[in-house]
C-alpha atoms as a PDB file:
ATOM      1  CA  UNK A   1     122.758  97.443  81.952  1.00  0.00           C
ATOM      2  CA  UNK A   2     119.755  97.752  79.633  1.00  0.00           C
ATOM      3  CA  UNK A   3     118.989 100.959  78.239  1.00  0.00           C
ATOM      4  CA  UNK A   4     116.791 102.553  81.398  1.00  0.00           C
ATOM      5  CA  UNK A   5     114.525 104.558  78.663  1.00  0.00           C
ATOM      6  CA  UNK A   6     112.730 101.193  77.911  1.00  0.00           C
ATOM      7  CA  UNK A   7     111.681 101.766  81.583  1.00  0.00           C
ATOM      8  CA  UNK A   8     109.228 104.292  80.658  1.00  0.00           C
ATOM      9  CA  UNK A   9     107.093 105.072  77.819  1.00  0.00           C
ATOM     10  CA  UNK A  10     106.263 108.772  76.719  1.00  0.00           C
ATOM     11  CA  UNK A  11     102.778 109.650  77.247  1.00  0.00           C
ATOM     12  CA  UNK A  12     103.259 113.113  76.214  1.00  0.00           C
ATOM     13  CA  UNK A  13     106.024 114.925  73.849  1.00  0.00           C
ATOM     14  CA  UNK A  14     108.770 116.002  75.923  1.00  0.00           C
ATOM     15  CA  UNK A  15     109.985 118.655  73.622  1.00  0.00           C
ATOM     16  CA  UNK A  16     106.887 120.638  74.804  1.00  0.00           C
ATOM     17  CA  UNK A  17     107.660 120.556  78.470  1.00  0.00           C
ATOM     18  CA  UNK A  18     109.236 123.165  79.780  1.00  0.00           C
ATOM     19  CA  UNK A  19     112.710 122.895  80.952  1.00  0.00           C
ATOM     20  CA  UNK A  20     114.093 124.328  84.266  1.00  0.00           C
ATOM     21  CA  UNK A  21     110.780 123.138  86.238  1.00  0.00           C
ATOM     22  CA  UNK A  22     111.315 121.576  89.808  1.00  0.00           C
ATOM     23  CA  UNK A  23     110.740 117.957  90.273  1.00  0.00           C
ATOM     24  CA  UNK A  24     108.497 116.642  93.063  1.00  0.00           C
ATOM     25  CA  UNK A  25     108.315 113.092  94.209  1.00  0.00           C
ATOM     26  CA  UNK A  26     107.069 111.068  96.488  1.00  0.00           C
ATOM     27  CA  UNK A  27     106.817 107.450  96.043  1.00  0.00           C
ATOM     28  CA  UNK A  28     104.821 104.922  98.185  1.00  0.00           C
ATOM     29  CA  UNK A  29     106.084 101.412  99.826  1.00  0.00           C
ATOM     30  CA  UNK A  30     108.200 100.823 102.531  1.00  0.00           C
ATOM     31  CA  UNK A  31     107.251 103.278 104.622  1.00  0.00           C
ATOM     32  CA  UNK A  32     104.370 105.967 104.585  1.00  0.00           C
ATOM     33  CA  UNK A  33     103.814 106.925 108.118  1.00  0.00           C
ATOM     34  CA  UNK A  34     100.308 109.155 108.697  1.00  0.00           C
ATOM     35  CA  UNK A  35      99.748 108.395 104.756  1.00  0.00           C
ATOM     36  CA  UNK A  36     101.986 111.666 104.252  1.00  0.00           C
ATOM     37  CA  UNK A  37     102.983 110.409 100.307  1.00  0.00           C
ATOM     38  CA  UNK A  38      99.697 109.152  99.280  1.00  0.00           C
ATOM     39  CA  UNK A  39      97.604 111.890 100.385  1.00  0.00           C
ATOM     40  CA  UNK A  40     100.052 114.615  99.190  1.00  0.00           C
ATOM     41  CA  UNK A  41      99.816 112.732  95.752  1.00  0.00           C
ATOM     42  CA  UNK A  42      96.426 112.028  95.482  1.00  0.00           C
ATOM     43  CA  UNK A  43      95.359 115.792  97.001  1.00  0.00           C
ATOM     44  CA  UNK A  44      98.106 117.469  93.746  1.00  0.00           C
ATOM     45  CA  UNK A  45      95.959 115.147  91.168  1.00  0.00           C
ATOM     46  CA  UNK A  46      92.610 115.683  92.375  1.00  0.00           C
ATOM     47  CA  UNK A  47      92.957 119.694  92.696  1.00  0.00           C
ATOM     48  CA  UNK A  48      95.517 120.182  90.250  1.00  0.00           C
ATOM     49  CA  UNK A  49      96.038 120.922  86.475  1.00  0.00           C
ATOM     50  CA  UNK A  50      97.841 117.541  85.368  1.00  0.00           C
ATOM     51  CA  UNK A  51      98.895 116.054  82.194  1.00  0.00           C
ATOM     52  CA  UNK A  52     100.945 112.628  82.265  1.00  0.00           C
ATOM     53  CA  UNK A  53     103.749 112.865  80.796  1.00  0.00           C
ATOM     54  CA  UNK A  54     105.782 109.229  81.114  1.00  0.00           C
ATOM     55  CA  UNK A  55     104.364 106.460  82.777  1.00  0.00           C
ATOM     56  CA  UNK A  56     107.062 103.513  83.881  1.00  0.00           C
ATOM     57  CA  UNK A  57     106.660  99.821  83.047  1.00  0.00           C
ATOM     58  CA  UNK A  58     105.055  97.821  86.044  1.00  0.00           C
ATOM     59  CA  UNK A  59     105.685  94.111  84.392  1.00  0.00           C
ATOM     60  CA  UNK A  60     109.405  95.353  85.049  1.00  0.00           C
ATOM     61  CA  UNK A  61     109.192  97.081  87.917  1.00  0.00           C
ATOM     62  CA  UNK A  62     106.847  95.300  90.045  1.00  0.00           C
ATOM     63  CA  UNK A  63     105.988  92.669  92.579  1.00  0.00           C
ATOM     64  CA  UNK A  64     102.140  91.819  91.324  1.00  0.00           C
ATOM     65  CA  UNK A  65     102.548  88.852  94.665  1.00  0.00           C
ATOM     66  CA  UNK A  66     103.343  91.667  96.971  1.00  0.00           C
ATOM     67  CA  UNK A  67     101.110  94.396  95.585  1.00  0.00           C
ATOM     68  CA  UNK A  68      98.090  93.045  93.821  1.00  0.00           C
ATOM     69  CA  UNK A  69      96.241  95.334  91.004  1.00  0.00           C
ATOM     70  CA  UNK A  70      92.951  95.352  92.139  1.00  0.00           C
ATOM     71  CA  UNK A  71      89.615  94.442  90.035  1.00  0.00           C
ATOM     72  CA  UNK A  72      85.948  94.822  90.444  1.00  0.00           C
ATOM     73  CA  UNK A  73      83.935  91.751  90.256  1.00  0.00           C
ATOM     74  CA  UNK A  74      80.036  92.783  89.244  1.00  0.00           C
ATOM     75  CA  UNK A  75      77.791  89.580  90.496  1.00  0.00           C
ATOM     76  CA  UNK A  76      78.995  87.194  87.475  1.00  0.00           C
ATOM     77  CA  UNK A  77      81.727  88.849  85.614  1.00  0.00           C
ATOM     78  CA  UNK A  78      84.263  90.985  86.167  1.00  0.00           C
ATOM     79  CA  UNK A  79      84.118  95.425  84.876  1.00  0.00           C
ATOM     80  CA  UNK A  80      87.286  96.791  85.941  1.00  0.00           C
ATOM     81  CA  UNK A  81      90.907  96.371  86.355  1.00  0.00           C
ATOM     82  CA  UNK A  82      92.968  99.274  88.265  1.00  0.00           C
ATOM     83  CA  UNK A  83      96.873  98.385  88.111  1.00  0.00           C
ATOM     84  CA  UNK A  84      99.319 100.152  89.834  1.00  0.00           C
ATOM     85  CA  UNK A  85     100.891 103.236  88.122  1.00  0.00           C
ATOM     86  CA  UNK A  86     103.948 105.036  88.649  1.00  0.00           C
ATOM     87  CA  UNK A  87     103.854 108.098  86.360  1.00  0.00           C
ATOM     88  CA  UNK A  88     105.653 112.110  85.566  1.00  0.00           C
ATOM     89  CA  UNK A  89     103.127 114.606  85.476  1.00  0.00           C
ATOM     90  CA  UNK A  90     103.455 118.314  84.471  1.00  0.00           C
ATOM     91  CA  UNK A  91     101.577 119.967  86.777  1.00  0.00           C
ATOM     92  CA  UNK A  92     100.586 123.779  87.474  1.00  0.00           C
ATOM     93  CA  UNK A  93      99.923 124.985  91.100  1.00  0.00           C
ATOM     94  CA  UNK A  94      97.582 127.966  92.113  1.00  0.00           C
ATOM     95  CA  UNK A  95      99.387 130.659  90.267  1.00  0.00           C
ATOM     96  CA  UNK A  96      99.774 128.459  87.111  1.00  0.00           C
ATOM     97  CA  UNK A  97     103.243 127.722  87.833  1.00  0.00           C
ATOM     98  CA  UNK A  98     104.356 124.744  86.389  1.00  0.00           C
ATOM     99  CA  UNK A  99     106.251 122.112  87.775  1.00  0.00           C
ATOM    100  CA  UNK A 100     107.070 117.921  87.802  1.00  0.00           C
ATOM    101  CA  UNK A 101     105.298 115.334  89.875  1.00  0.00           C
ATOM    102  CA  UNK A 102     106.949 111.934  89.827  1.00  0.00           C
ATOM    103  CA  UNK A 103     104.528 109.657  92.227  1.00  0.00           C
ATOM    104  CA  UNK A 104     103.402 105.940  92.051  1.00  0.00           C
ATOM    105  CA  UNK A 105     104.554 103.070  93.848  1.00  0.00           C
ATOM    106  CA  UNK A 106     107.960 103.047  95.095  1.00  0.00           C
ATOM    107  CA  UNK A 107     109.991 100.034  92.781  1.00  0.00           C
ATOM    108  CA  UNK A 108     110.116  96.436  93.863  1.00  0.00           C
ATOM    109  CA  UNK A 109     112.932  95.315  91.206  1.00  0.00           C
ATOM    110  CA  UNK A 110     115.680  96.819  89.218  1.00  0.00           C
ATOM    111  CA  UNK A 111     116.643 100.364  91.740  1.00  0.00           C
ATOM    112  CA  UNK A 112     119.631 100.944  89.789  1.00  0.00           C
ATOM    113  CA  UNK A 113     118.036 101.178  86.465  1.00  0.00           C
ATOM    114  CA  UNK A 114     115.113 102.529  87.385  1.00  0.00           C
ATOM    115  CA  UNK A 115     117.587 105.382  89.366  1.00  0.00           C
ATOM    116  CA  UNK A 116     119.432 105.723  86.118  1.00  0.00           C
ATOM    117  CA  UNK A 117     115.980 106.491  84.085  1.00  0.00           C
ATOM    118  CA  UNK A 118     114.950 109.397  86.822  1.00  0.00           C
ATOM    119  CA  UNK A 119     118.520 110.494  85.898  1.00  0.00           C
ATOM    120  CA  UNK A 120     118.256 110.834  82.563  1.00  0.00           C
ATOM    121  CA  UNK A 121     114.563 112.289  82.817  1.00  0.00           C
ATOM    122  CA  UNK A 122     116.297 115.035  84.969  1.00  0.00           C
ATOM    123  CA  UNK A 123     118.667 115.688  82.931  1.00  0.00           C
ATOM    124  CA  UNK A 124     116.692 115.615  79.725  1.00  0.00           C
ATOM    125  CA  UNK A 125     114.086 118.027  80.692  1.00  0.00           C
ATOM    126  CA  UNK A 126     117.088 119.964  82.502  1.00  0.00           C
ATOM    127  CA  UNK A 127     115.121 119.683  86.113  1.00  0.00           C
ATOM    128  CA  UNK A 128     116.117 122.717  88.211  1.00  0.00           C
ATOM    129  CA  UNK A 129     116.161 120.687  91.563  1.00  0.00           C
ATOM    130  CA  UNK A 130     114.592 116.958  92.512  1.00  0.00           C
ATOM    131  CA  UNK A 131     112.321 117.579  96.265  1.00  0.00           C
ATOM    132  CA  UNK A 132     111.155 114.392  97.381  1.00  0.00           C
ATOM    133  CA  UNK A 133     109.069 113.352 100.889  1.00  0.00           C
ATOM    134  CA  UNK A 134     109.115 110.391 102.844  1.00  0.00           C
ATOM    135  CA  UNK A 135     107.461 109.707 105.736  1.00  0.00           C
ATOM    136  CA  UNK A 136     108.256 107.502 108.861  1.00  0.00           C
ATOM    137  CA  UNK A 137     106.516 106.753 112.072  1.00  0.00           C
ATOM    138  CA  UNK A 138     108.578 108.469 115.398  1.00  0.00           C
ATOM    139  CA  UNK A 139     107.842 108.935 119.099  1.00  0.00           C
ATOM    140  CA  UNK A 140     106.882 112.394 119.156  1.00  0.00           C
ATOM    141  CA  UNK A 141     103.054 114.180 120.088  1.00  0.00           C
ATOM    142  CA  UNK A 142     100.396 115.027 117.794  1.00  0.00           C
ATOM    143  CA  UNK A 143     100.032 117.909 119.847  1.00  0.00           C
ATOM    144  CA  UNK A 144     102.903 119.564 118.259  1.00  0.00           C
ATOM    145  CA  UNK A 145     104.127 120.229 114.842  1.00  0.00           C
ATOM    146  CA  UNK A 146     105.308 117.721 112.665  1.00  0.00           C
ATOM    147  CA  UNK A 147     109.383 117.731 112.554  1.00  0.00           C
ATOM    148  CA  UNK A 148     110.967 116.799 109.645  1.00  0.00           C
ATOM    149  CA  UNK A 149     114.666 116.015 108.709  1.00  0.00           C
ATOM    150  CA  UNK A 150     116.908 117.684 105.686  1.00  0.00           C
ATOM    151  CA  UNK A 151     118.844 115.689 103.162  1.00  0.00           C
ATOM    152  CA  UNK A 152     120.366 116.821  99.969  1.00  0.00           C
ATOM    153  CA  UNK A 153     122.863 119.110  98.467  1.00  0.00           C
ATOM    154  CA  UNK A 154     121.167 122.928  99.168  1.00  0.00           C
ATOM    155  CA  UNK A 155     123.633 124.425 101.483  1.00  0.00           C
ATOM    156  CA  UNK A 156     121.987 125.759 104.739  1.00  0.00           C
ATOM    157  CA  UNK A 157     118.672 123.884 104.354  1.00  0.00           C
ATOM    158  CA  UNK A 158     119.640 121.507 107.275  1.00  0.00           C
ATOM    159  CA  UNK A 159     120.524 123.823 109.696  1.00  0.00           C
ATOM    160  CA  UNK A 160     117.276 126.250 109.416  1.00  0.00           C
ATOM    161  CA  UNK A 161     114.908 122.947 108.879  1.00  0.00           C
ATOM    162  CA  UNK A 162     115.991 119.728 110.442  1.00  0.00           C
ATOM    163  CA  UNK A 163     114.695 119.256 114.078  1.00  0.00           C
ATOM    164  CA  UNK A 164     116.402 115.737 114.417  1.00  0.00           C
ATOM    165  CA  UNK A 165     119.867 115.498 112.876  1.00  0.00           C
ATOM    166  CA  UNK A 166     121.293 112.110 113.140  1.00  0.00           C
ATOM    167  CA  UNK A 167     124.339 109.729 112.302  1.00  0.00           C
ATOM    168  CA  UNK A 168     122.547 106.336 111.537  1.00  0.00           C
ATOM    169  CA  UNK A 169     122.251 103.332 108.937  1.00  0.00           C
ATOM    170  CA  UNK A 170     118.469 102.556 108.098  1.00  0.00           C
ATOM    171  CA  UNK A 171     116.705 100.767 105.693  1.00  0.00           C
ATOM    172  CA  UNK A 172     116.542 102.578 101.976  1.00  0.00           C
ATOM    173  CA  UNK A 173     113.980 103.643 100.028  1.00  0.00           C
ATOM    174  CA  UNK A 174     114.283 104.197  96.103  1.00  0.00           C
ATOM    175  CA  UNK A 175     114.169 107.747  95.999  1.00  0.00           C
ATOM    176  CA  UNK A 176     117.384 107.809  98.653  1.00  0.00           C
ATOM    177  CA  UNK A 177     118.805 105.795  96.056  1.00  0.00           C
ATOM    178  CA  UNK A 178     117.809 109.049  93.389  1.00  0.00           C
ATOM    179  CA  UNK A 179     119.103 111.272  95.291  1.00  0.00           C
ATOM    180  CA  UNK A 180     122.774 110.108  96.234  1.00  0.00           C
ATOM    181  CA  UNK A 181     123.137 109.420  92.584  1.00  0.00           C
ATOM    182  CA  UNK A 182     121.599 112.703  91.520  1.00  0.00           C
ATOM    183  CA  UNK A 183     124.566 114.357  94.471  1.00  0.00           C
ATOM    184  CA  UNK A 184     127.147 112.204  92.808  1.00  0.00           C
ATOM    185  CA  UNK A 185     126.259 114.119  89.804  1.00  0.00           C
ATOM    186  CA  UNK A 186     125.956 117.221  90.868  1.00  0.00           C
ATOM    187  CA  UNK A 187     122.583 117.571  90.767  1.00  0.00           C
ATOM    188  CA  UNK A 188     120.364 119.846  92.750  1.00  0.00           C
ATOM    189  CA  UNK A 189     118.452 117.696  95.583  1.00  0.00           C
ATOM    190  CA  UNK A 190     116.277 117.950  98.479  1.00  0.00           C
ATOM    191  CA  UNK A 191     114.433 115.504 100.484  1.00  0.00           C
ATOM    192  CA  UNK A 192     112.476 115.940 103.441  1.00  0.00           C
ATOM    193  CA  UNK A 193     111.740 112.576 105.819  1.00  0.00           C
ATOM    194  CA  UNK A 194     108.699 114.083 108.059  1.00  0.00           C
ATOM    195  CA  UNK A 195     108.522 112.736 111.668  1.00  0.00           C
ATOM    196  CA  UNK A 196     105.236 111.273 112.317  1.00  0.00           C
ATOM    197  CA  UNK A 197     103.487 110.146 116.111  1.00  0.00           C
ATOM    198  CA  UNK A 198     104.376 106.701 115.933  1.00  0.00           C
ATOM    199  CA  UNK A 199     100.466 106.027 117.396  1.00  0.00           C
ATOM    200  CA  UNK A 200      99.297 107.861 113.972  1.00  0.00           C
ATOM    201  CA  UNK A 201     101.264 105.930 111.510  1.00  0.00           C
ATOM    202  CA  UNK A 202      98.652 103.498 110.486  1.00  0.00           C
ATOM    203  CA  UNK A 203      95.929 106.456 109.877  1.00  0.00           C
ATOM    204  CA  UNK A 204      95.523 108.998 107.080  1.00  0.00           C
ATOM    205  CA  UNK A 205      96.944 112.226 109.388  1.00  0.00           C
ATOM    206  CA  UNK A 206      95.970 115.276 107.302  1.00  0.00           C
ATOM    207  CA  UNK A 207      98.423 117.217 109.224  1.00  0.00           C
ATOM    208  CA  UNK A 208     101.186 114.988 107.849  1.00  0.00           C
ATOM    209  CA  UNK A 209     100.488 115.428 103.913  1.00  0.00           C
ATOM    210  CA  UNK A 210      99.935 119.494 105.201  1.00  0.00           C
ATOM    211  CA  UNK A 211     103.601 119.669 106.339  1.00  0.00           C
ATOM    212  CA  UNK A 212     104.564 117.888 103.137  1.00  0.00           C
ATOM    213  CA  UNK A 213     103.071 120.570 101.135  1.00  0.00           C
ATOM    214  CA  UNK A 214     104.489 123.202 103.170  1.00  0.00           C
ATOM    215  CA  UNK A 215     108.100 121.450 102.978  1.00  0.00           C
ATOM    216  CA  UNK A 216     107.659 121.708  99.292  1.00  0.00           C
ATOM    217  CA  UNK A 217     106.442 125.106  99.463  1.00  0.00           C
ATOM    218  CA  UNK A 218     109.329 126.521 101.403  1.00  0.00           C
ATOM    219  CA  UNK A 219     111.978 125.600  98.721  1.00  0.00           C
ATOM    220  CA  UNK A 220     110.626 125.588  95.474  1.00  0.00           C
ATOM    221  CA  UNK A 221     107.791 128.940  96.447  1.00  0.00           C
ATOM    222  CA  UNK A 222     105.176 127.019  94.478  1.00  0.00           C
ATOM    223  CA  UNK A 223     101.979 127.753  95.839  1.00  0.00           C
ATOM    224  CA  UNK A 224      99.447 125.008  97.021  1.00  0.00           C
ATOM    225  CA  UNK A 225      96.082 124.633  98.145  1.00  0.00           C
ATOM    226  CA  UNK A 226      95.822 123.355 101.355  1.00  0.00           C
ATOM    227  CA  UNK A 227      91.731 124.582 103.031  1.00  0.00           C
ATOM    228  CA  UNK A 228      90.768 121.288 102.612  1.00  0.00           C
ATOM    229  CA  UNK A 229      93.817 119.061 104.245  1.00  0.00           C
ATOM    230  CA  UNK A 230      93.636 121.749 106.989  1.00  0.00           C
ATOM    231  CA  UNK A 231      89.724 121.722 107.992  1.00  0.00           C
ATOM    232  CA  UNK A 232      90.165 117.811 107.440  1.00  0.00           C
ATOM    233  CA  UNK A 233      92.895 118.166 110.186  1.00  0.00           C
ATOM    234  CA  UNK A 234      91.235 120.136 112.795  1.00  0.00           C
ATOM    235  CA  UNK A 235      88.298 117.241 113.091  1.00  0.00           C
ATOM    236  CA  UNK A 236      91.150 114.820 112.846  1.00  0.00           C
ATOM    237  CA  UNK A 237      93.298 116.262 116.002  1.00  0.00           C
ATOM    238  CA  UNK A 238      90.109 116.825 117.452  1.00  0.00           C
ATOM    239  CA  UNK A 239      88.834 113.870 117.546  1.00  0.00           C
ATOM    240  CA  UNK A 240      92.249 111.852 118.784  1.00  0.00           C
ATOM    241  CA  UNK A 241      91.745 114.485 121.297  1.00  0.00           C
ATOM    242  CA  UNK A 242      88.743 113.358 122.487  1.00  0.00           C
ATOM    243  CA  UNK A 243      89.732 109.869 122.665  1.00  0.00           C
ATOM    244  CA  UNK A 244      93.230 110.963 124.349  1.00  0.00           C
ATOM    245  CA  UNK A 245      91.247 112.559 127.105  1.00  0.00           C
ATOM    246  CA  UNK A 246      89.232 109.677 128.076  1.00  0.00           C
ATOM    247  CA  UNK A 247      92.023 107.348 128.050  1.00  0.00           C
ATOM    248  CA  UNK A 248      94.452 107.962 131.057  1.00  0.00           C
ATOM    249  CA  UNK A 249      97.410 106.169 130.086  1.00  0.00           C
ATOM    250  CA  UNK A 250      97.116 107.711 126.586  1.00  0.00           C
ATOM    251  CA  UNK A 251      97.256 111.160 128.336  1.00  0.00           C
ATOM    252  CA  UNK A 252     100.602 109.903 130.239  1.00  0.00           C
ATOM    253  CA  UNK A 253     101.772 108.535 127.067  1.00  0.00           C
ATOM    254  CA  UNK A 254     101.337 111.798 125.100  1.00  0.00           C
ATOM    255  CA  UNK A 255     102.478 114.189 128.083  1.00  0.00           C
ATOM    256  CA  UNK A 256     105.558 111.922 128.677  1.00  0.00           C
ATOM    257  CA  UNK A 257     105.780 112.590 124.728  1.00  0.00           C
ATOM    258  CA  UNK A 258     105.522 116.571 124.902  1.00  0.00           C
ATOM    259  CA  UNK A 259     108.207 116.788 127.630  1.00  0.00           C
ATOM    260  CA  UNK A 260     110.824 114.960 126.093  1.00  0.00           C
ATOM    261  CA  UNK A 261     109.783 117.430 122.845  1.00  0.00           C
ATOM    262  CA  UNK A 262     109.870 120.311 124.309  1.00  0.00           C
ATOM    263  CA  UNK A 263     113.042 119.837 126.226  1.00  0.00           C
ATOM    264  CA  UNK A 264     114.948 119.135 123.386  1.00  0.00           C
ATOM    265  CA  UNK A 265     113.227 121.918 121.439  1.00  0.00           C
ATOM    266  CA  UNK A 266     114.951 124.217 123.964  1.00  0.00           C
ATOM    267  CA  UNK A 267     118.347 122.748 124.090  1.00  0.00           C
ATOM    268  CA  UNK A 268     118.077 120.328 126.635  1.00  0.00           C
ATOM    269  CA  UNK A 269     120.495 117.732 127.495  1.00  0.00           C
ATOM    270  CA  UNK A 270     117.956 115.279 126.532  1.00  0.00           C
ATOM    271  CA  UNK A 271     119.631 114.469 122.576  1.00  0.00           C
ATOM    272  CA  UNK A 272     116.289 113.900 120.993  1.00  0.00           C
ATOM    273  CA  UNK A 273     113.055 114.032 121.340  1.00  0.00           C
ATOM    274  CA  UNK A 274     112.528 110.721 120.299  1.00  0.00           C
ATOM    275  CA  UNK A 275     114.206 108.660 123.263  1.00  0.00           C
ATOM    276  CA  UNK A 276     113.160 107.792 126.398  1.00  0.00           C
ATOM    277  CA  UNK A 277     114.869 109.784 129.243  1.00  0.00           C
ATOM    278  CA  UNK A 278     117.594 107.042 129.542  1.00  0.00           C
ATOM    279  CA  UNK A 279     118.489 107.958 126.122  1.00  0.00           C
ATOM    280  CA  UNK A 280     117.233 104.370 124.448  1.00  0.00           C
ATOM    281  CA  UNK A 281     114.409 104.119 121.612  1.00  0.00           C
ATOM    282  CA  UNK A 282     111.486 102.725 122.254  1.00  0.00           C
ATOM    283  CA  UNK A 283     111.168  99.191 121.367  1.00  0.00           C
ATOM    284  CA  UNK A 284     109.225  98.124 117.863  1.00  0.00           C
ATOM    285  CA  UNK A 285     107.037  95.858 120.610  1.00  0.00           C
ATOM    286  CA  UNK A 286     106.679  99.012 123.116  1.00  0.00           C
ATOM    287  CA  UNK A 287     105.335 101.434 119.938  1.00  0.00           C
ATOM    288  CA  UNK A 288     102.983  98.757 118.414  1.00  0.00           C
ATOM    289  CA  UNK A 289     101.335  97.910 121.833  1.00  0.00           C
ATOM    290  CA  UNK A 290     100.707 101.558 122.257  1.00  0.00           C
ATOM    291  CA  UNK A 291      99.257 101.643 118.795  1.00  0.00           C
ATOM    292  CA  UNK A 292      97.148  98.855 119.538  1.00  0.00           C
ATOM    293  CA  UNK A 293      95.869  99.799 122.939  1.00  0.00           C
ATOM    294  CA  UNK A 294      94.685 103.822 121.495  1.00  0.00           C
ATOM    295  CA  UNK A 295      93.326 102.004 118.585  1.00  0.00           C
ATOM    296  CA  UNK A 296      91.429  99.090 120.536  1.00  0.00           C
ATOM    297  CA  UNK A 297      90.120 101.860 122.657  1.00  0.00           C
ATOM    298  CA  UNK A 298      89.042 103.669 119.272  1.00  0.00           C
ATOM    299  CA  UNK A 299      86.751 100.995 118.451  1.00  0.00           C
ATOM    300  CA  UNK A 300      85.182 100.411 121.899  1.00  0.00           C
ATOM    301  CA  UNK A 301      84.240 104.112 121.842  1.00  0.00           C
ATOM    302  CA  UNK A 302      83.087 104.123 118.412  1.00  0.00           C
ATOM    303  CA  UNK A 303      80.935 100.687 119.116  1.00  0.00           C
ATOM    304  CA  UNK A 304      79.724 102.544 122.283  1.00  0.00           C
ATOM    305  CA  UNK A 305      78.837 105.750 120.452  1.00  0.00           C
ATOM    306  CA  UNK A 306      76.367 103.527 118.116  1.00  0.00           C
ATOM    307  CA  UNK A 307      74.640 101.559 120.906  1.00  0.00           C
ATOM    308  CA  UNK A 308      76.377  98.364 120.251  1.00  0.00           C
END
């Protein structure tokens, strides 16, 4: 294997970074149900105190056919080119503690090496613990609080955190890649999958990148700002409200959705709140015609609303 520090190029001398910060990640590609990874990222950078650190190489990392850079063409020529970036940042929260953000896009080529690099970055700048987030869509109701499952090495976390426990294969991501090397290691690890509505996957739910922040919160006791995501989610909810209410078999769908919830929230023989009452999953069909139906009825009432 190639030497994974021609991954990355230092941005910033890494003999002045502290040591013994946490590392937060959260990397965006396969999956990013409710937009939980690329608002939490985006919200940290725009309200933040950032400096960037290393940024990775995209011409070895990335698919430019899958995910195009984008440019701005002004009337005759062209004024901008924005490429995709996948970047360290030391960051400071409220209180001015400091800490690591590791967010981009998530790698299209070369997982092992690019695993090995976040490796040696760890170790280098002796990184007290690695949290990351990931986010995937699940039949559960917006009209409760976003679940989320445990993985990692920090005894205990599971049991006082994880609503939904299973024993399954599923498709990887790059950062579970990270993090069963960093436990084959030793290393100090934590990631948090949050359990999104299924019907709100394909929207930016504020209340998603809020339970992100509060995930990270819990275990590290760095201190956020969060006024913003949280006023943002209150006309959210309220608005998918609104269109809930009008929409009968939405209401069935979402009551259906709170039953099965809060059964299983109370220890019911039900095993999880994201099965139908026979105990099978709803179908990939079943969950995108839902999707489709709350969000055709979206635009009707928004093309009724301005007199079209």
């Amino acid at each position: 294997m190639q030497d994974p520090r021609e991954l990355y190029d230092v941005r910033s001398a890494l003999d002045g970074v502290p040591t013994g910060l946490y590392l937060v990640a959260g990397l965006t590609g396969f999956a990013d149900a409710g937009a939980a990874v690329s608002q939490l990222s985006t919200y940290l950078l725009e309200t933040m105190d950032n400096e960037e650190i290393v940024r990775f190489d995209s011409d070895a990392l990335l698919d430019y056919r899958a995910r195009r850079p984008i440019i701005t063409f002004d009337q005759d020529h062209l004024t901008d080119y924005r490429p995709a970036q996948l970047s360290l940042y030391l960051m400071r929260d409220e209180l001015g503690q400091q800490f690591l953000l590791l967010t981009g896009y998530e790698p299209d080529f070369q997982w092992e090496r690019f695993s090995t690099a976040v490796l040696d970055l760890v170790s280098l700048l002796k990184v007290r613990s690695t949290i990351w987030v990931h986010s995937i869509p699940m039949p559960v109701p917006h009209t409760r609080p976003i679940g989320v499952t445990v993985s990692g090495n920090r005894d205990g976390l599971a049991d006082s955190m994880s609503v939904w426990r299973p024993t399954t294969q599923a498709p990887a991501t790059a950062m579970h890649l990270v993090e069963y090397r960093l436990q084959e290691v030793g290393a100090s690890t934590i990631g948090f999958v949050l359990l999104v509505p299924h019907y709100l996957g394909d929207t930016e739910y504020p209340a998603a990148a809020v339970t992100a922040i509060e995930s990270i919160s819990t275990v590290t006791g760095l201190i956020f700002p969060t006024d913003k995501l949280r006023e943002e989610d209150r006309e959210f909810i309220a608005n998918i409200d609104e269109q809930v209410a009008g929409n009968p078999e939405l209401e069935r769908l979402v009551g259906a959705l709170e039953q099965r919830h809060d059964a299983y929230m109370q220890d019911s023989p039900v095993k999880s709140p994201l099965t139908h009452l026979d105990g099978a999953l709803p179908s990939a069909d079943e969950i995108a015609a839902e999707l489709e139906n709350f969000l055709a009825y979206r635009r009707k009432g928004d093309e009724d609303a301005s007199g079209r």
